[in-house]
C-alpha atoms as a PDB file:
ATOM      1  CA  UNK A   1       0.000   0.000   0.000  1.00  0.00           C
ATOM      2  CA  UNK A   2       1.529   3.537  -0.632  1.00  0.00           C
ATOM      3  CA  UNK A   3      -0.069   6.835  -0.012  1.00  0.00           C
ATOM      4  CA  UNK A   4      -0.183   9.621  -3.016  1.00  0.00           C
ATOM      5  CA  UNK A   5      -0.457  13.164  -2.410  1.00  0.00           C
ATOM      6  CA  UNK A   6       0.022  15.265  -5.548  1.00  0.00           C
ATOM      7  CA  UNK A   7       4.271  15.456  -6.000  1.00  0.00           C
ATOM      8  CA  UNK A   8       5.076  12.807  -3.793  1.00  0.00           C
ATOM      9  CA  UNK A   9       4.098   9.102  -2.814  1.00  0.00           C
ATOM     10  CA  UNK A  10       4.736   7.395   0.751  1.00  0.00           C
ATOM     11  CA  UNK A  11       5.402   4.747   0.912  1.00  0.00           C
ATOM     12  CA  UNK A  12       6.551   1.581   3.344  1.00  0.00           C
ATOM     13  CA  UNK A  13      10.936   1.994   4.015  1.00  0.00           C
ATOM     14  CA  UNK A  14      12.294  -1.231   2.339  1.00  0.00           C
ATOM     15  CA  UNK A  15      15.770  -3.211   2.669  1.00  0.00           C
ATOM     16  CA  UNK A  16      16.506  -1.532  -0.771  1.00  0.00           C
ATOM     17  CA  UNK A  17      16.636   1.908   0.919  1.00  0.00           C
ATOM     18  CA  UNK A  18      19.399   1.444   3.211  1.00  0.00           C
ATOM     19  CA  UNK A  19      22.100   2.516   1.787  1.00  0.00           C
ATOM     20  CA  UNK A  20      20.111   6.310   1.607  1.00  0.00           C
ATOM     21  CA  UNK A  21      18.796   5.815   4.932  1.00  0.00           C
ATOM     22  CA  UNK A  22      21.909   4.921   6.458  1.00  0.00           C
ATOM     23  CA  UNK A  23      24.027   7.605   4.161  1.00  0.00           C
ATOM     24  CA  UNK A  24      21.256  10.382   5.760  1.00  0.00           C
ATOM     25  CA  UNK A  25      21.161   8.748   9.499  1.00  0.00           C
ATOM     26  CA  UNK A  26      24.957   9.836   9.599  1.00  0.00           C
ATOM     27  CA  UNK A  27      24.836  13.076   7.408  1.00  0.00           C
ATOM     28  CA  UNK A  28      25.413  15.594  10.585  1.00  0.00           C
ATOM     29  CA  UNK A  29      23.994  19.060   8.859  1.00  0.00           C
ATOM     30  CA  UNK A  30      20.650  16.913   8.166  1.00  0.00           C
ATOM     31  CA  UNK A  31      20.073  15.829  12.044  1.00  0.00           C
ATOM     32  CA  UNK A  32      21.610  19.278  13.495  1.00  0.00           C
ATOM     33  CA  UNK A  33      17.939  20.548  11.882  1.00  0.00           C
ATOM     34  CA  UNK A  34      16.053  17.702  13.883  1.00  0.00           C
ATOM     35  CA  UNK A  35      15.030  17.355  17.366  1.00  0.00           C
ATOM     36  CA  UNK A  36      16.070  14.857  19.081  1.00  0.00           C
ATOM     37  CA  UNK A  37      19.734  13.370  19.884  1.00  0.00           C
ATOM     38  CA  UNK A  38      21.765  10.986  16.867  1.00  0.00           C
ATOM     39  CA  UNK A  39      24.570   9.340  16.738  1.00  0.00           C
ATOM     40  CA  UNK A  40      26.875   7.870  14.420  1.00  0.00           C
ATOM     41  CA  UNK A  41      25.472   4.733  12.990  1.00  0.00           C
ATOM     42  CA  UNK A  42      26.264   1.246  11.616  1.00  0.00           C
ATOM     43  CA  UNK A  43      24.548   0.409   8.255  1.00  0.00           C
ATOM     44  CA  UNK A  44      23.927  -2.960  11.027  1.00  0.00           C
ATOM     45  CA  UNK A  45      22.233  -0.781  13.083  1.00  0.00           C
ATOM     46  CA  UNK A  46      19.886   0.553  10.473  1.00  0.00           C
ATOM     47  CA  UNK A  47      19.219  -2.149   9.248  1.00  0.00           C
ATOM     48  CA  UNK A  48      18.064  -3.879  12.897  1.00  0.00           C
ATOM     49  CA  UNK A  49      16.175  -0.713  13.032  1.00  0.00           C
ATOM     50  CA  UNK A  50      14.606  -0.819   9.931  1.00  0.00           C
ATOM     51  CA  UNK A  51      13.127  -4.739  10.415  1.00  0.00           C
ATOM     52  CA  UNK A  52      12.029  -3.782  13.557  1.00  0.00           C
ATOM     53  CA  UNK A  53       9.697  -1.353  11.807  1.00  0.00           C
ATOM     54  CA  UNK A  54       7.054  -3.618  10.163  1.00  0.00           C
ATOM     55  CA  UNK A  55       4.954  -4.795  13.410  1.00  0.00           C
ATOM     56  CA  UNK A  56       4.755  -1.948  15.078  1.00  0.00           C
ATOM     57  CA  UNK A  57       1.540  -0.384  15.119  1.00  0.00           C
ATOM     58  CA  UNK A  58       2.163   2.543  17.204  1.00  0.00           C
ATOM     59  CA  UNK A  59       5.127   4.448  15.209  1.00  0.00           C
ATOM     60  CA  UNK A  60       4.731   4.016  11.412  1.00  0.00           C
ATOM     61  CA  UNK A  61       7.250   5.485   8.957  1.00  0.00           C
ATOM     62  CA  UNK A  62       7.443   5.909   5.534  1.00  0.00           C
ATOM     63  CA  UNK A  63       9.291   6.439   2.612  1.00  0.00           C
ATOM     64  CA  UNK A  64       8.605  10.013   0.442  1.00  0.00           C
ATOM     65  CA  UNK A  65       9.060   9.046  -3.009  1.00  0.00           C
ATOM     66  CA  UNK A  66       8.627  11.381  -6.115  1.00  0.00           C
ATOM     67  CA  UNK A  67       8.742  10.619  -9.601  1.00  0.00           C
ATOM     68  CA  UNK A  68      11.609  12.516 -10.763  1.00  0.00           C
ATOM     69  CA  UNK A  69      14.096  11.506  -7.819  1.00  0.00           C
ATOM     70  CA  UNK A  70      13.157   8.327  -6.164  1.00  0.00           C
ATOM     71  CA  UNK A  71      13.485   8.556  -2.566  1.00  0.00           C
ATOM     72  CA  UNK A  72      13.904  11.606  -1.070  1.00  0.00           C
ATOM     73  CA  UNK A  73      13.237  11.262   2.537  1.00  0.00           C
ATOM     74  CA  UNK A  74      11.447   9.798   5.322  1.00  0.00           C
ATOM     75  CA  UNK A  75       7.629  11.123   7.602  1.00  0.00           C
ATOM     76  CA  UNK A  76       6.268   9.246  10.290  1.00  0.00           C
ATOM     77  CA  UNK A  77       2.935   8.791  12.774  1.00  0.00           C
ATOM     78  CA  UNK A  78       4.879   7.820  15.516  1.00  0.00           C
ATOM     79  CA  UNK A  79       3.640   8.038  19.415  1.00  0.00           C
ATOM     80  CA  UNK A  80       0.196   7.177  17.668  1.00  0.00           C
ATOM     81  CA  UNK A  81      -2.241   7.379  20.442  1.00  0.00           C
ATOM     82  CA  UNK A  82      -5.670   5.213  19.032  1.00  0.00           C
ATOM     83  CA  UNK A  83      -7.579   6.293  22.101  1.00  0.00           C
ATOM     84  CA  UNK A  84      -7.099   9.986  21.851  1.00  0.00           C
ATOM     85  CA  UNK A  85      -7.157  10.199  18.344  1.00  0.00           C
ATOM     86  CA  UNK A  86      -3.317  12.019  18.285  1.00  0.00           C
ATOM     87  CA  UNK A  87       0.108  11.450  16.933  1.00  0.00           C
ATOM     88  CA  UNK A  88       3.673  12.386  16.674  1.00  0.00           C
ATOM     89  CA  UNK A  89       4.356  13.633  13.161  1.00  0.00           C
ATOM     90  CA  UNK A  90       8.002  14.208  11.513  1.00  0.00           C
ATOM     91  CA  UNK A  91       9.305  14.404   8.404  1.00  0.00           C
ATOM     92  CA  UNK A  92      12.794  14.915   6.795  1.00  0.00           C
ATOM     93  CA  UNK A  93      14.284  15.687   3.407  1.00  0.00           C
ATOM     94  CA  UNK A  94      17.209  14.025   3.064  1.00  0.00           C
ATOM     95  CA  UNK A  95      19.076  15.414  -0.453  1.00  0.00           C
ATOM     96  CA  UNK A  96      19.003  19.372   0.538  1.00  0.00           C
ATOM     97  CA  UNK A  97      19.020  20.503  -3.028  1.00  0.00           C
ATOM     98  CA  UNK A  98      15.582  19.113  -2.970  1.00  0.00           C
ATOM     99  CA  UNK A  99      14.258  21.305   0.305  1.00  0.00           C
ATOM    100  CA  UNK A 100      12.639  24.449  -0.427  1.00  0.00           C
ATOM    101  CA  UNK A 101      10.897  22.901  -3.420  1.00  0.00           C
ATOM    102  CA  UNK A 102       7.189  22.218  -2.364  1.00  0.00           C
ATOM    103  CA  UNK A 103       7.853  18.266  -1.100  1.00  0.00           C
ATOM    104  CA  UNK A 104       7.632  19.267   2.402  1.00  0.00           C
ATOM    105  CA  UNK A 105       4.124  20.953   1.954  1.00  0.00           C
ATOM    106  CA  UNK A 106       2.784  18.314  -0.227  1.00  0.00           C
ATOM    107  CA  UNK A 107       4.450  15.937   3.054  1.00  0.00           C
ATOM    108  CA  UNK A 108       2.309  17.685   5.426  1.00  0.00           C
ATOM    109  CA  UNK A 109      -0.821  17.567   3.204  1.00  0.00           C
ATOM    110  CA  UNK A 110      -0.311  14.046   2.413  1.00  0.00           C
ATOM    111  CA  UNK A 111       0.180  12.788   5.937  1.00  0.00           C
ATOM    112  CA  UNK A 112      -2.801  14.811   7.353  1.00  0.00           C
ATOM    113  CA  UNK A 113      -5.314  13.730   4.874  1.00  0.00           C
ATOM    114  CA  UNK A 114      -3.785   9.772   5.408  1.00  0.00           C
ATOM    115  CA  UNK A 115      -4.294  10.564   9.673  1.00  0.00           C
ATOM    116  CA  UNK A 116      -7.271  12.615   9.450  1.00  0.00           C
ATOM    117  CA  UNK A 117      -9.459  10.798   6.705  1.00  0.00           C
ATOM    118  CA  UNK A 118      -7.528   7.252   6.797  1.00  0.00           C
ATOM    119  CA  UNK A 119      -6.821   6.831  10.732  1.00  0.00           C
ATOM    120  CA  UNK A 120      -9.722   8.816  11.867  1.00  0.00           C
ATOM    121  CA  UNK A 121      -7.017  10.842  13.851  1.00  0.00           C
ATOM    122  CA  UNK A 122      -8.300  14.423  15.707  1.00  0.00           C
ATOM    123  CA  UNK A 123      -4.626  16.033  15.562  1.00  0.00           C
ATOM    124  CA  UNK A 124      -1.070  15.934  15.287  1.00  0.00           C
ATOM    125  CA  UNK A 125       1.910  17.577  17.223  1.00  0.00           C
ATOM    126  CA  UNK A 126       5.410  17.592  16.103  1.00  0.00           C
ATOM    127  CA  UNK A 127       8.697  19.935  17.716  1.00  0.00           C
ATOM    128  CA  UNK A 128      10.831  22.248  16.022  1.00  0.00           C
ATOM    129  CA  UNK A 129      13.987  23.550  16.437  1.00  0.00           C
ATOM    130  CA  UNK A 130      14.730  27.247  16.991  1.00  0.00           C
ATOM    131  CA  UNK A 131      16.686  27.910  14.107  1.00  0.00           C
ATOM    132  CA  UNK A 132      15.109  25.648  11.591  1.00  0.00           C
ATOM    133  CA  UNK A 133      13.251  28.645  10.162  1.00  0.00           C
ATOM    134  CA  UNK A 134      12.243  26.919   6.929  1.00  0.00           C
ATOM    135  CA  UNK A 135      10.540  23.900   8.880  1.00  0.00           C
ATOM    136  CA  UNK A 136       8.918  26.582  11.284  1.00  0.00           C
ATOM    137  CA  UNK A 137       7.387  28.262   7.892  1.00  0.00           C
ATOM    138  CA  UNK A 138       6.529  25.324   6.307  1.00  0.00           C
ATOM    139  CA  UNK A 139       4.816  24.006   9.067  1.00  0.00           C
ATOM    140  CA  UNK A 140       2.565  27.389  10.053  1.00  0.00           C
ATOM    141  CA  UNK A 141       2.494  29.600   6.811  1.00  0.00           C
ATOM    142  CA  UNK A 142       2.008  26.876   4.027  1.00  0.00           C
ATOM    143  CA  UNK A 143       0.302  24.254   6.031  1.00  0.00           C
ATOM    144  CA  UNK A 144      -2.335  24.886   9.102  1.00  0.00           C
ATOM    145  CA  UNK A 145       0.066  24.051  11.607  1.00  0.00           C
ATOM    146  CA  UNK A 146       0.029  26.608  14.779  1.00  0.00           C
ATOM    147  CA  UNK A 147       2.642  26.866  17.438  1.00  0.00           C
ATOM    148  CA  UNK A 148       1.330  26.095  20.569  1.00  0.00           C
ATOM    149  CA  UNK A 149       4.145  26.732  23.130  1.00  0.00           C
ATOM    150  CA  UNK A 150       7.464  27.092  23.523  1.00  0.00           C
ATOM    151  CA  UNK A 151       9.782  25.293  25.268  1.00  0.00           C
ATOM    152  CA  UNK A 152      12.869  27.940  26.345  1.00  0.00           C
ATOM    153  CA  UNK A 153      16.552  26.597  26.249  1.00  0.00           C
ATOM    154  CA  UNK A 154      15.521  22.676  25.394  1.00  0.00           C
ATOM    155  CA  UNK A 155      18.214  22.280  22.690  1.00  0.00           C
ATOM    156  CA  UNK A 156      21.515  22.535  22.883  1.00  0.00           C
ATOM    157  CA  UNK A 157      23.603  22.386  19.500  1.00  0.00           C
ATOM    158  CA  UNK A 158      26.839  23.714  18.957  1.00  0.00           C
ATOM    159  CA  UNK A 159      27.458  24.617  22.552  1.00  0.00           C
ATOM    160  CA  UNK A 160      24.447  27.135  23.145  1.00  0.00           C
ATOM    161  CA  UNK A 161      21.137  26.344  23.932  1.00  0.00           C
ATOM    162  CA  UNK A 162      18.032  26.605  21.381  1.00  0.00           C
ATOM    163  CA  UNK A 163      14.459  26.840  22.113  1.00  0.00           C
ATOM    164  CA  UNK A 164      11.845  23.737  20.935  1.00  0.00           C
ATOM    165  CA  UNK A 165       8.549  25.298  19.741  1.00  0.00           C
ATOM    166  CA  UNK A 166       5.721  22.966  19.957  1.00  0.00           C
ATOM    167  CA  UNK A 167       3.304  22.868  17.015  1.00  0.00           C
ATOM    168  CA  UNK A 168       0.026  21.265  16.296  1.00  0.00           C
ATOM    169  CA  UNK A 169      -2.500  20.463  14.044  1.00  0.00           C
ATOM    170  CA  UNK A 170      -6.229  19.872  14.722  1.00  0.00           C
ATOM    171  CA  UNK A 171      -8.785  17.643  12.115  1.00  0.00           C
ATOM    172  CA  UNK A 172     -10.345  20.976  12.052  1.00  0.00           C
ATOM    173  CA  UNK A 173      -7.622  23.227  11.348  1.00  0.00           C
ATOM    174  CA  UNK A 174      -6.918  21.012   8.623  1.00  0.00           C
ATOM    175  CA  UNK A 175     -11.004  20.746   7.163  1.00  0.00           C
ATOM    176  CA  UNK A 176     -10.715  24.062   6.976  1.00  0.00           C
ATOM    177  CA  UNK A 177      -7.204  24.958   5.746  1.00  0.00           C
ATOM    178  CA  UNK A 178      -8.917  22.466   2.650  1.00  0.00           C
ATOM    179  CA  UNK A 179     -12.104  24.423   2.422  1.00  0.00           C
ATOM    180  CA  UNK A 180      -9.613  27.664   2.099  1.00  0.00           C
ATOM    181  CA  UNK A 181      -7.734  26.335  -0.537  1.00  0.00           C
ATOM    182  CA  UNK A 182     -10.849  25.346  -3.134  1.00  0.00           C
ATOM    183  CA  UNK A 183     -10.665  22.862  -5.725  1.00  0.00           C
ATOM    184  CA  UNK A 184      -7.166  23.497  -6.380  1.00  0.00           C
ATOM    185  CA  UNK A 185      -5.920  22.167  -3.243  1.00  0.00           C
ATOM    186  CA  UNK A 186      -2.995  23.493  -0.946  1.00  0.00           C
ATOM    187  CA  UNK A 187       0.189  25.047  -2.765  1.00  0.00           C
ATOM    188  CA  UNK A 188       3.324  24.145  -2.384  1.00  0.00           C
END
């Protein structure tokens, strides 16, 4: 099963992908713009990781795949909580000369209509780094993402400390971000 949104498909991470995945896992410039703590790792070690994937329920990750370029990076539902309707959502380019280019948005849009319409999900909440300005935009002037706090000093990168602003996205928020954008559909 894959999901399509309009530039790019998702789609389940396969043994094929691992020498991208692993190549990205250790490309130090990518993680410094994700939350969270990485270290080196063994192509072993991703690929452990990446078998562990396919029974779990609760965190699923996928493949973004476009046309022109193959795979380009990874998203994710992880955290997914089936009671309360919520989830954990990420999402990474991996080849920067591809960021910047509309894959993100379409991302977002594809992963919210999959956990809104598919899952039957009622939001989704994801972190941000301080200075990942482009992720920040993304997230709350292309898509109907809103920052909901901020968390002061939580990062620390390159021996200062960065802030983590926590963002969110309602089923609502996202009806009507659709309803705002017409028959066209969100831009990129």
């Amino acid at each position: 099963m894959s999901i399509r949104g309009n530039r790019v498909l998702l789609r389940a991470l396969e043994l094929d992908d691992l020498p991208l995945l692993h190549r990205w896992s250790n490309d130090e410039a990518l993680w410094s713009l994700l939350g969270g703590w990485h270290f080196p790792t063994s192509l072993d070690a991703q690929r452990d990781w990446l078998l562990r994937l396919k029974d779990d329920r609760l965190n699923q990750r996928f493949g973004i795949e476009t046309v022109d370029h193959g795979l380009i990076g990874t998203a994710n539902l992880v955290s997914i909580d089936w009671k309360n309707g919520t989830a954990e959502h990420g999402m990474m380019i991996g080849e920067s000369d591809l960021r910047g280019q509309g894959y993100g948005v379409d991302t977002i849009a594809t992963v919210m209509r999959y956990a809104f319409d598919e899952l039957g999900l009622s939001r989704l909440d994801t972190t941000i780094i301080e200075y990942n300005e482009a992720s920040l935009a993304t997230y709350t002037r292309k898509c109907p993402w809103r920052v909901e706090g901020v968390q002061r000093k939580w990062y620390y990168r390159n021996g200062r400390r960065w802030d983590r602003y926590l963002v969110g996205v309602t089923c609502e928020d996202y009806r009507q971000w659709l309803e705002q954008a017409g028959e066209s559909g969100p831009k990129a």
